[in-house]
N, C-alpha and C. Protein backbone atom coordinates (compact mmCIF):
# COMPACT_ATOMS: atom_id res chain seq x y z
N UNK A 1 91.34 96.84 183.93
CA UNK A 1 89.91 96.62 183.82
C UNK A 1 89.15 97.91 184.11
N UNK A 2 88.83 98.49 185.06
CA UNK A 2 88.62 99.75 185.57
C UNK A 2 89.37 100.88 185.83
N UNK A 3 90.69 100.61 185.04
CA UNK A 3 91.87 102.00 184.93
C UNK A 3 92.48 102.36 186.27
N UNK A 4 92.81 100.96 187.05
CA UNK A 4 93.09 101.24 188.53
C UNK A 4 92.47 101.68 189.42
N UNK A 5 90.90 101.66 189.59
CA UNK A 5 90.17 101.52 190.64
C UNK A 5 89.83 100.50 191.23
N UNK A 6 90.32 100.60 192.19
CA UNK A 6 90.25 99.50 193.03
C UNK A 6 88.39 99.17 193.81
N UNK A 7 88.29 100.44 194.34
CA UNK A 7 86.79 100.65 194.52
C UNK A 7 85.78 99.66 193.45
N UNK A 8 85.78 100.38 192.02
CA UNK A 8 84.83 99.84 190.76
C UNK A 8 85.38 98.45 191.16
N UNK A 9 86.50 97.58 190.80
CA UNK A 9 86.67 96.44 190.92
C UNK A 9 86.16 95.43 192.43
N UNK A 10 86.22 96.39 193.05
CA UNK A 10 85.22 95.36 194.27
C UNK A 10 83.89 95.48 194.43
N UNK A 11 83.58 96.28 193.96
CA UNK A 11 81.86 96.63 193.87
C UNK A 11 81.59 95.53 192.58
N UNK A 12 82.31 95.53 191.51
CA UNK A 12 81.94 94.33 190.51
C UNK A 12 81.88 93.38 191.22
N UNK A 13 83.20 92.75 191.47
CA UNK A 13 83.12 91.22 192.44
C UNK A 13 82.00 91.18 192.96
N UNK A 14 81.63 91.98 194.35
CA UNK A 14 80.18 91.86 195.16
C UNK A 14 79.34 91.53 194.08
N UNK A 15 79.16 92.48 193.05
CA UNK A 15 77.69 92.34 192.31
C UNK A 15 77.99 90.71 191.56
N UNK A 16 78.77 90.45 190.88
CA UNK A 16 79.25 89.36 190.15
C UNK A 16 78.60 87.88 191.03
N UNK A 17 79.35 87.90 192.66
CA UNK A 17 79.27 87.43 193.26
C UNK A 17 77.70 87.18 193.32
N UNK A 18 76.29 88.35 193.87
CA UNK A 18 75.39 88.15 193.92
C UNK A 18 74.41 87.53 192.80
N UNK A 19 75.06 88.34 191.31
CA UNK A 19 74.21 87.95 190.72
C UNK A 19 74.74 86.68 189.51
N UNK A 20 75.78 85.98 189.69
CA UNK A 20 76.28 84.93 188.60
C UNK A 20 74.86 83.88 188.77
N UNK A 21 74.94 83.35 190.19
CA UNK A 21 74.26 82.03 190.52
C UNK A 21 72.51 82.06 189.61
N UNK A 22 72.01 83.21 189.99
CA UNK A 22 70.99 83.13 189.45
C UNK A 22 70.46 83.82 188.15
N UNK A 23 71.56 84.49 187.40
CA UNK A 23 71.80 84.26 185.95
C UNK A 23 71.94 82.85 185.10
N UNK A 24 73.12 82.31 186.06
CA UNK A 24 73.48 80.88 185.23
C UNK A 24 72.10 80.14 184.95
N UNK A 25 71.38 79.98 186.73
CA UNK A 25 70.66 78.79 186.91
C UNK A 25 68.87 79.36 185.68
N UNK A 26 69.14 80.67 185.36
CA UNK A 26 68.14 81.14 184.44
C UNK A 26 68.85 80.36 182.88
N UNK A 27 70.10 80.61 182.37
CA UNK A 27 70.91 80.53 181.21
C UNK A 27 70.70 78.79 181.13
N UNK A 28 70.63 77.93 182.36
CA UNK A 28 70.55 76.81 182.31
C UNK A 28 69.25 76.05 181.47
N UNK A 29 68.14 76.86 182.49
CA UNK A 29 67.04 76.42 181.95
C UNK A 29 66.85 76.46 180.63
N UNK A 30 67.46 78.11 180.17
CA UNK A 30 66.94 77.81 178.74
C UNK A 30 67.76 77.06 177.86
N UNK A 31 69.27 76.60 177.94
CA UNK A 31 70.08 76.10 177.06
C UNK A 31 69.83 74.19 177.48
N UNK A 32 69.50 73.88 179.08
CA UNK A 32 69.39 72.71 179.00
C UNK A 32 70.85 71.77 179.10
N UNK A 33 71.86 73.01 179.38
CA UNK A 33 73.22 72.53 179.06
C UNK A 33 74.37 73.33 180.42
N UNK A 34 74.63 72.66 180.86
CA UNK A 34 75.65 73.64 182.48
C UNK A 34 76.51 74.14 181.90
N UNK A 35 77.56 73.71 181.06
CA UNK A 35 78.52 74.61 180.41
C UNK A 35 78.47 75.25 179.65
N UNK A 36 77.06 75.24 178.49
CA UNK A 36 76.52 76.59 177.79
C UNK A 36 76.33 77.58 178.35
N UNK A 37 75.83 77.01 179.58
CA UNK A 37 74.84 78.11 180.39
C UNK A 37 76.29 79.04 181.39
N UNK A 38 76.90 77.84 181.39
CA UNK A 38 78.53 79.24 182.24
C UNK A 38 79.48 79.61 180.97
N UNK A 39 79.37 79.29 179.63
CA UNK A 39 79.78 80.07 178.57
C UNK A 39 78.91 81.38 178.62
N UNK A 40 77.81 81.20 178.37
CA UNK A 40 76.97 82.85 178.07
C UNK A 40 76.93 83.38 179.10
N UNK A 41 77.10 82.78 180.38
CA UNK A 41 77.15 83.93 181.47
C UNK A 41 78.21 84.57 181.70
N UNK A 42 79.35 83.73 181.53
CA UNK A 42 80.44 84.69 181.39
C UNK A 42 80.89 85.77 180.15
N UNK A 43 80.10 85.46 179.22
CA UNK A 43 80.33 86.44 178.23
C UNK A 43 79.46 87.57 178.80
N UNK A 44 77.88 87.13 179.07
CA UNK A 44 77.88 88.52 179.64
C UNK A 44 78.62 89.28 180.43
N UNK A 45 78.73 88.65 181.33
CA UNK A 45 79.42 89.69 182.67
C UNK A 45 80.73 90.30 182.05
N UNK A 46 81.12 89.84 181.16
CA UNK A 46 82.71 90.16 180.76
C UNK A 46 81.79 91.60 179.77
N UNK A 47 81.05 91.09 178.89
CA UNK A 47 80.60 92.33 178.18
C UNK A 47 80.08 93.95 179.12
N UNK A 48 79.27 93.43 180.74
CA UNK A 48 79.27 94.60 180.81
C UNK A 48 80.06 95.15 182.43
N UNK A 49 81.35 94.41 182.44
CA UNK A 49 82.20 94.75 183.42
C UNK A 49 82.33 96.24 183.09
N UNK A 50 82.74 96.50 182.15
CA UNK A 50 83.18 98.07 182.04
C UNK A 50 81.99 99.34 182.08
N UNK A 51 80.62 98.61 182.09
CA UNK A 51 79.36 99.58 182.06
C UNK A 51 79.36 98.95 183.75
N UNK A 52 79.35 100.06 184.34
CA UNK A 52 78.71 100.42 185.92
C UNK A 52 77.29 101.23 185.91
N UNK A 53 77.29 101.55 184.65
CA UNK A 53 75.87 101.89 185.00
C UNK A 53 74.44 100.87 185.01
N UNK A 54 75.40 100.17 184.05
CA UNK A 54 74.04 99.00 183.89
C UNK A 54 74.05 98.40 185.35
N UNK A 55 75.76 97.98 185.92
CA UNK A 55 75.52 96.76 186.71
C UNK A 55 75.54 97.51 188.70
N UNK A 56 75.61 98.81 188.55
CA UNK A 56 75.42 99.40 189.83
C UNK A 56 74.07 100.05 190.54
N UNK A 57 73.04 100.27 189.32
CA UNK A 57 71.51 100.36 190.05
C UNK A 57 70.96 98.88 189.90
N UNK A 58 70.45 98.45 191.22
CA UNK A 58 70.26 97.38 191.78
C UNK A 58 68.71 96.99 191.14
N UNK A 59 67.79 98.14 190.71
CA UNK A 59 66.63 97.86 190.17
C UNK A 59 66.70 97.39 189.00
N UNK A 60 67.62 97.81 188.15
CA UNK A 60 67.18 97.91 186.37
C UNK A 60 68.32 96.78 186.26
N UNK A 61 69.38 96.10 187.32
CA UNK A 61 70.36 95.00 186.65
C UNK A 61 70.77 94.12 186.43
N UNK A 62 69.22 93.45 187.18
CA UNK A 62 68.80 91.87 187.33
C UNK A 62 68.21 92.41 185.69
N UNK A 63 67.18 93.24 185.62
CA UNK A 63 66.38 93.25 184.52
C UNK A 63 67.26 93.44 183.41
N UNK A 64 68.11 94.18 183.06
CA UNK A 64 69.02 93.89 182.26
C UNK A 64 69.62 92.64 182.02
N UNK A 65 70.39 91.88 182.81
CA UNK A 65 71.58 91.27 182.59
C UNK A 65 69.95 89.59 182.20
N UNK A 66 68.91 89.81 183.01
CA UNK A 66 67.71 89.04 182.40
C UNK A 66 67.76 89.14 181.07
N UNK A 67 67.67 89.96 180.45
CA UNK A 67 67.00 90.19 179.09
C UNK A 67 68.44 89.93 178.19
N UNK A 68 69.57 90.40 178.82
CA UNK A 68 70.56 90.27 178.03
C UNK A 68 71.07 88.97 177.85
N UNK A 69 71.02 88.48 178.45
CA UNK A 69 71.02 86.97 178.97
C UNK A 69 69.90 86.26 177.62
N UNK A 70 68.93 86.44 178.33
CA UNK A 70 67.55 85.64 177.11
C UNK A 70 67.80 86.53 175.41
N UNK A 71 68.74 87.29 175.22
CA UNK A 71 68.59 87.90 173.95
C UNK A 71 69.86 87.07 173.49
N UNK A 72 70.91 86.78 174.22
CA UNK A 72 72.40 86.08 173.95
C UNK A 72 71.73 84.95 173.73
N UNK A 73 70.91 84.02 174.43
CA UNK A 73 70.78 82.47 173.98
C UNK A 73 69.91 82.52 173.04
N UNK A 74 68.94 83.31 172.53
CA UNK A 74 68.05 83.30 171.68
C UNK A 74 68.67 83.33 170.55
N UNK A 75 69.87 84.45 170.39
CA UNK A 75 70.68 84.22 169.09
C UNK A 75 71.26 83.35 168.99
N UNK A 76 71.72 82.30 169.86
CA UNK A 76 73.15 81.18 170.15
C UNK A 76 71.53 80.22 169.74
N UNK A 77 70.37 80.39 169.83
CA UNK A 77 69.50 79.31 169.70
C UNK A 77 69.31 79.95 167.77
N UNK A 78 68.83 80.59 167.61
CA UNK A 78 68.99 80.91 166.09
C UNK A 78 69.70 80.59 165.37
N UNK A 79 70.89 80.62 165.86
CA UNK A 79 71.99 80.68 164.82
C UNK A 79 72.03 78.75 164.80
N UNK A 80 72.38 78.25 166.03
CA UNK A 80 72.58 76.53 166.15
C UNK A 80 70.98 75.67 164.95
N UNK A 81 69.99 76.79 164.95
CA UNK A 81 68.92 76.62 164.04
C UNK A 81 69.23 76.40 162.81
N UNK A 82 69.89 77.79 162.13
CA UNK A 82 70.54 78.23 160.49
C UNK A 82 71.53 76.54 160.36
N UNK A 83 72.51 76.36 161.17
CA UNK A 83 73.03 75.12 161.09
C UNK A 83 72.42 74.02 160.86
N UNK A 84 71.55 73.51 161.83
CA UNK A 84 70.68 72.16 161.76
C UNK A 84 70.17 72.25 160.22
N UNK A 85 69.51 73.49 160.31
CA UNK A 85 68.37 73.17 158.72
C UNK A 85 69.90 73.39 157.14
N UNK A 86 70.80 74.00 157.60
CA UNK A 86 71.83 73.69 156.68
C UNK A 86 71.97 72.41 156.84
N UNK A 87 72.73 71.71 157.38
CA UNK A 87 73.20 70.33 157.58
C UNK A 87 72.66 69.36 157.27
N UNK A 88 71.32 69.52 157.56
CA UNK A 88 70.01 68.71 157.03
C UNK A 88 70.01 68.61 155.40
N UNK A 89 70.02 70.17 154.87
CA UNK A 89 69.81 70.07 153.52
C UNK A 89 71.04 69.90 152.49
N UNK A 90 72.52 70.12 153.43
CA UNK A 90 73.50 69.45 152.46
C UNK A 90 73.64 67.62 152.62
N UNK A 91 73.55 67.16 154.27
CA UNK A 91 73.67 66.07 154.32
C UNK A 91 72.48 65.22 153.31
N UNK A 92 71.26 66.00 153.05
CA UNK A 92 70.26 65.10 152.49
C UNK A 92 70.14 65.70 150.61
N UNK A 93 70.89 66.07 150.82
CA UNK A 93 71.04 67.04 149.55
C UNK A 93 69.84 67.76 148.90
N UNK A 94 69.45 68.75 150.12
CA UNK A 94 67.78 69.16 149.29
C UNK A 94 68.23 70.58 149.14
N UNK A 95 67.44 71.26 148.04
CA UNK A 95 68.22 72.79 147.66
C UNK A 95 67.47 73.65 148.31
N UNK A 96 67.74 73.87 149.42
CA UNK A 96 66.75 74.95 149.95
C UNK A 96 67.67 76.54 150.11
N UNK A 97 68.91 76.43 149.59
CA UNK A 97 69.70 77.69 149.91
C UNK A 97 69.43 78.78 150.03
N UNK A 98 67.68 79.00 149.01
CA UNK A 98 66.92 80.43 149.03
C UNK A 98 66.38 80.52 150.24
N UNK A 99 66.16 79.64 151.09
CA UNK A 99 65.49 79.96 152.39
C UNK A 99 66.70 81.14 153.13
N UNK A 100 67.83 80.77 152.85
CA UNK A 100 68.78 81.69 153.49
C UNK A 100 68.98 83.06 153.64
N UNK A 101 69.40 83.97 154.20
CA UNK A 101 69.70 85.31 154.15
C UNK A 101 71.52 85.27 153.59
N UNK A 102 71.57 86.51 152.60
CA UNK A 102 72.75 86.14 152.20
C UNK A 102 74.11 85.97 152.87
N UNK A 103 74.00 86.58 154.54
CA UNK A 103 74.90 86.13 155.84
C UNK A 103 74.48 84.82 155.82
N UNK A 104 73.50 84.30 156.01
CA UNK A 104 73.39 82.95 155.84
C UNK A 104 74.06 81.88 155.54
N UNK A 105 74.01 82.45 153.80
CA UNK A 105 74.11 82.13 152.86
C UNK A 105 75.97 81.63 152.40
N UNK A 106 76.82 82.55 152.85
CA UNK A 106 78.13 82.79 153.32
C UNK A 106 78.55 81.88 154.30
N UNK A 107 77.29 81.83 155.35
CA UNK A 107 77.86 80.94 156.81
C UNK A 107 78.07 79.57 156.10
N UNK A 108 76.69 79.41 155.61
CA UNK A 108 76.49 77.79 155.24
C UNK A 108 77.82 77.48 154.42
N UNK A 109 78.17 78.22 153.48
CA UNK A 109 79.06 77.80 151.95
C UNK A 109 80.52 77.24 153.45
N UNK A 110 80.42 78.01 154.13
CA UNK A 110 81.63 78.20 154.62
C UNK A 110 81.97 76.50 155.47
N UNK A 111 80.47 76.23 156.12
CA UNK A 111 79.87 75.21 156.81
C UNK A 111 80.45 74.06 155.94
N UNK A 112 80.01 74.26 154.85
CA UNK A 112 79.67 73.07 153.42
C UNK A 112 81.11 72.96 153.29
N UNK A 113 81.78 74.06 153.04
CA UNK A 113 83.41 73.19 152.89
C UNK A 113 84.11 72.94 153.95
N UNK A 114 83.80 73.35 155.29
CA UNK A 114 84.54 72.74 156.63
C UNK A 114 83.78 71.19 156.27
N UNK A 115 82.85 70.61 155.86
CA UNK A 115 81.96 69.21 155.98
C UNK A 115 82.85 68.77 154.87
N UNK A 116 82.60 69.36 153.49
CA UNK A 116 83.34 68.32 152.48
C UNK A 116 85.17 68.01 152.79
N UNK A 117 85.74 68.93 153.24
CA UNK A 117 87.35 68.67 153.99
C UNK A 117 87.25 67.90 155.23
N UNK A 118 85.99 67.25 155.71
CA UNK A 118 86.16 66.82 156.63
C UNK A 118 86.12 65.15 156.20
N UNK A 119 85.01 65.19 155.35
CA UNK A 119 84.85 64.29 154.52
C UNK A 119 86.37 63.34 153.51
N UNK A 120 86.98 64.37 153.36
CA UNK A 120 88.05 63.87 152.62
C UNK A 120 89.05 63.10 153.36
N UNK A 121 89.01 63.99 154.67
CA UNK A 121 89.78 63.38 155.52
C UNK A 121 89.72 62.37 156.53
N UNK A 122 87.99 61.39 156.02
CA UNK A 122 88.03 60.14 156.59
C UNK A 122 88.96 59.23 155.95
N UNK A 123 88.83 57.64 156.48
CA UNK A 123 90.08 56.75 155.83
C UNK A 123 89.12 56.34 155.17
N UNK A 124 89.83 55.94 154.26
CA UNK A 124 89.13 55.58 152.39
C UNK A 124 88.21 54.58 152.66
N UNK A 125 88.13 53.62 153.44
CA UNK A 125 86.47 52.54 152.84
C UNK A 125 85.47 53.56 153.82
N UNK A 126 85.67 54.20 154.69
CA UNK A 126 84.20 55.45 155.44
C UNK A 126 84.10 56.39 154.79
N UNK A 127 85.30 56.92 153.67
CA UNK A 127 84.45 58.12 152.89
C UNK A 127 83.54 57.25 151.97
N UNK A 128 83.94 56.19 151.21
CA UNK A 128 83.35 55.93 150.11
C UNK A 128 82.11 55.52 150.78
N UNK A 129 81.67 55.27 152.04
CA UNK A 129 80.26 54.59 152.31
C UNK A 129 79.94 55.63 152.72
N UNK A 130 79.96 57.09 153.07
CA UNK A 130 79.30 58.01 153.26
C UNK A 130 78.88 58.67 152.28
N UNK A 131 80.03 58.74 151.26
CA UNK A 131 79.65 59.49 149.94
C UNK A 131 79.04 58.63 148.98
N UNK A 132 78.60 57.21 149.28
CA UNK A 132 77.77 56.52 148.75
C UNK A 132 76.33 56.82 149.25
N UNK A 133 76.25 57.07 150.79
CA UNK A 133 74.92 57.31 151.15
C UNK A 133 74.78 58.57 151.22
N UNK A 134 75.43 59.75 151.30
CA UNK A 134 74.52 61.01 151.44
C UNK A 134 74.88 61.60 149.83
N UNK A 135 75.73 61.36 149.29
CA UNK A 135 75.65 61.47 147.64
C UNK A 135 75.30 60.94 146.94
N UNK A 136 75.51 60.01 146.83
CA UNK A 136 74.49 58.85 145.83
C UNK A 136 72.87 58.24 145.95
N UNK A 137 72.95 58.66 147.64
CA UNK A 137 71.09 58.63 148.26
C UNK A 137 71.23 56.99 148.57
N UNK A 138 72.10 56.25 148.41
CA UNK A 138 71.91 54.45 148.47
C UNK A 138 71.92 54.26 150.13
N UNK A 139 70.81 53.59 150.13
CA UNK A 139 70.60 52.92 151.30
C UNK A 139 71.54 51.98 152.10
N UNK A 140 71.42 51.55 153.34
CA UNK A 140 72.46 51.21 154.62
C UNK A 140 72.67 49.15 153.21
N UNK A 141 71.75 49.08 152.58
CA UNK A 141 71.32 47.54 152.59
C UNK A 141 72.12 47.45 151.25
N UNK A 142 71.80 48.26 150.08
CA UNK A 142 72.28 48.90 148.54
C UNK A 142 73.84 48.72 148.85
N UNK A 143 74.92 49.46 150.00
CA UNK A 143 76.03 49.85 150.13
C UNK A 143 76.49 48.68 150.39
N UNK A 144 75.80 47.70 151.12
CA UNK A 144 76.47 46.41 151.84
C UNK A 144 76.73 45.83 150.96
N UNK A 145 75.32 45.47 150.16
CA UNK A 145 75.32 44.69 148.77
C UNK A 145 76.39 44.91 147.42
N UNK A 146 77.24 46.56 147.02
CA UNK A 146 77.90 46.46 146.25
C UNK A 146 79.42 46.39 147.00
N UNK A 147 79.30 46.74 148.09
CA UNK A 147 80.57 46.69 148.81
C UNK A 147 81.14 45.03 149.53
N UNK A 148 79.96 44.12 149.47
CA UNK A 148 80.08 42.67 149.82
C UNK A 148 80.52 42.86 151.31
N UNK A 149 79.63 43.88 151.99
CA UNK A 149 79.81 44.11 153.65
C UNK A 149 78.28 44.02 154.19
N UNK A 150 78.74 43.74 155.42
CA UNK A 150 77.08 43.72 156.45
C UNK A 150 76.97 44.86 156.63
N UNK A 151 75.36 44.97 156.83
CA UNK A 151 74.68 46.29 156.94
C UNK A 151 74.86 46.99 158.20
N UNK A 152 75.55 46.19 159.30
CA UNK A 152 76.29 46.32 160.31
C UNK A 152 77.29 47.10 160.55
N UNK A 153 78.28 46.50 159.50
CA UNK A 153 79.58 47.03 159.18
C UNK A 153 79.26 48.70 158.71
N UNK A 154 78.07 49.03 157.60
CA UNK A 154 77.87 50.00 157.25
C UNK A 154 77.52 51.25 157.82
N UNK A 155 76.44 50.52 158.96
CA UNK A 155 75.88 51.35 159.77
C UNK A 155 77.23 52.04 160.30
N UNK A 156 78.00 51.48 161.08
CA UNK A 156 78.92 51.97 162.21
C UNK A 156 80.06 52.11 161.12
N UNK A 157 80.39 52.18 159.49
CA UNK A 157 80.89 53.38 159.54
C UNK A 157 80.52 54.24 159.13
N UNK A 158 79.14 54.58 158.95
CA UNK A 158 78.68 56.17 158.70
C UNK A 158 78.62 56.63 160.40
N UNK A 159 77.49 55.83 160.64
CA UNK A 159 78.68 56.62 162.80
C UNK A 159 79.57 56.99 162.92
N UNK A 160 80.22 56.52 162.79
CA UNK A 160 82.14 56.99 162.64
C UNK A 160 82.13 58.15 162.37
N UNK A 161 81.75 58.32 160.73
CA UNK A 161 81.88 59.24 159.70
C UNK A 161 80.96 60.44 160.30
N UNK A 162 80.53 59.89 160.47
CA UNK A 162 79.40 61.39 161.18
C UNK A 162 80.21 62.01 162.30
N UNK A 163 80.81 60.86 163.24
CA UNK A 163 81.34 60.94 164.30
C UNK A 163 82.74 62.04 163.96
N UNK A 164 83.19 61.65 163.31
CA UNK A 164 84.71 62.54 162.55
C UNK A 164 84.73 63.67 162.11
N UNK A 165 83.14 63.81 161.19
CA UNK A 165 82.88 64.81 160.89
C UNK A 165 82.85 65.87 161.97
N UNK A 166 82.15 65.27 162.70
CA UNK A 166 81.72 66.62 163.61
C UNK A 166 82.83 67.30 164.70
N UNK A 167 83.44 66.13 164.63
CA UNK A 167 84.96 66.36 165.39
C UNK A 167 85.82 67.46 164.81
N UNK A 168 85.40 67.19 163.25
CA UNK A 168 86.53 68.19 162.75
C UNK A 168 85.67 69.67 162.11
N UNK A 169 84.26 69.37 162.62
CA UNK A 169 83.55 70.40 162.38
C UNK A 169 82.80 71.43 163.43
N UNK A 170 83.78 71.53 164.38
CA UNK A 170 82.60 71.80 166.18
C UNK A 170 81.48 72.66 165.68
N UNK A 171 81.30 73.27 164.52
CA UNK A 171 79.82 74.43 164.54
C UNK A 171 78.59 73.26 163.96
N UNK A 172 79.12 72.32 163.69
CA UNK A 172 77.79 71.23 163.55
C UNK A 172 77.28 71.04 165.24
């Protein structure tokens, strides 16, 4: 880690030590989530273990590891954004793909076929009632009616199906 200094490596710990708690409990507020919030904190600290300059003047490394901190969730909040409004517009099938940047644009395609392989790989009467309702646009009542099932039955298996999906999709 520090090329066998033992010194650098305990001066980290101390600082680590002082400053995790009230990084996290900042990373918390803004993610709303305890284990987001000790995912990005540990990525920071891991990112600037090897800079002592950032994390050994005591003035500038609250203010740093602050800002670095609110710049890491802001992108982890951006990016979970690009997703939602993808997901939205393949699950509802609206063409908004030009809204994208062409990284975007790449993420989503990539998104869209982790969803349709996920899709394939429900059991056959939950694909056909999903790909009846988010492809065909037919309503929970429409699906019951040609399938001779309750709207019950339908509901809970697009739950499912959503449910599976996302299982086999963790960036949803």
């Amino acid at each position: 880690m520090f090329g066998g200094n033992h010194n650098l490596t305990k001066e980290f710990e101390v600082f680590f030590i002082k400053s995790y708690p009230k990084v996290k409990a900042f990373a918390r507020r803004l993610l709303m989530k305890d284990q987001d919030a000790e995912d990005v904190v540990q990525d920071i600290f891991l990112k600037i273990m090897d800079k002592p300059k950032i994390w050994r003047d005591p003035e500038q490394s609250d203010k740093y590891l602050f800002t670095m901190t609110r710049n890491y969730i802001f992108n982890i909040i951006k990016h979970r954004n690009i997703e939602r409004r993808y997901e939205t517009a393949f699950i509802m099938d609206l063409p908004m793909m030009e809204e994208f940047e062409p990284v975007d644009k790449l993420y989503a395609k990539e998104i869209e076929l982790l969803v349709l392989h996920a899709v394939e790989q429900l059991p056959p009467q939950r694909k056909i009632i999903f790909k009846m309702s988010r492809i065909e646009g037919l309503n929970n009542a429409q699906i019951a009616e040609r399938l001779n099932l309750s709207v019950r039955t339908i509901e809970r298996h697009l739950y499912l199906a959503l449910k599976d999906i996302k299982k086999q999709c963790p960036v949803l």
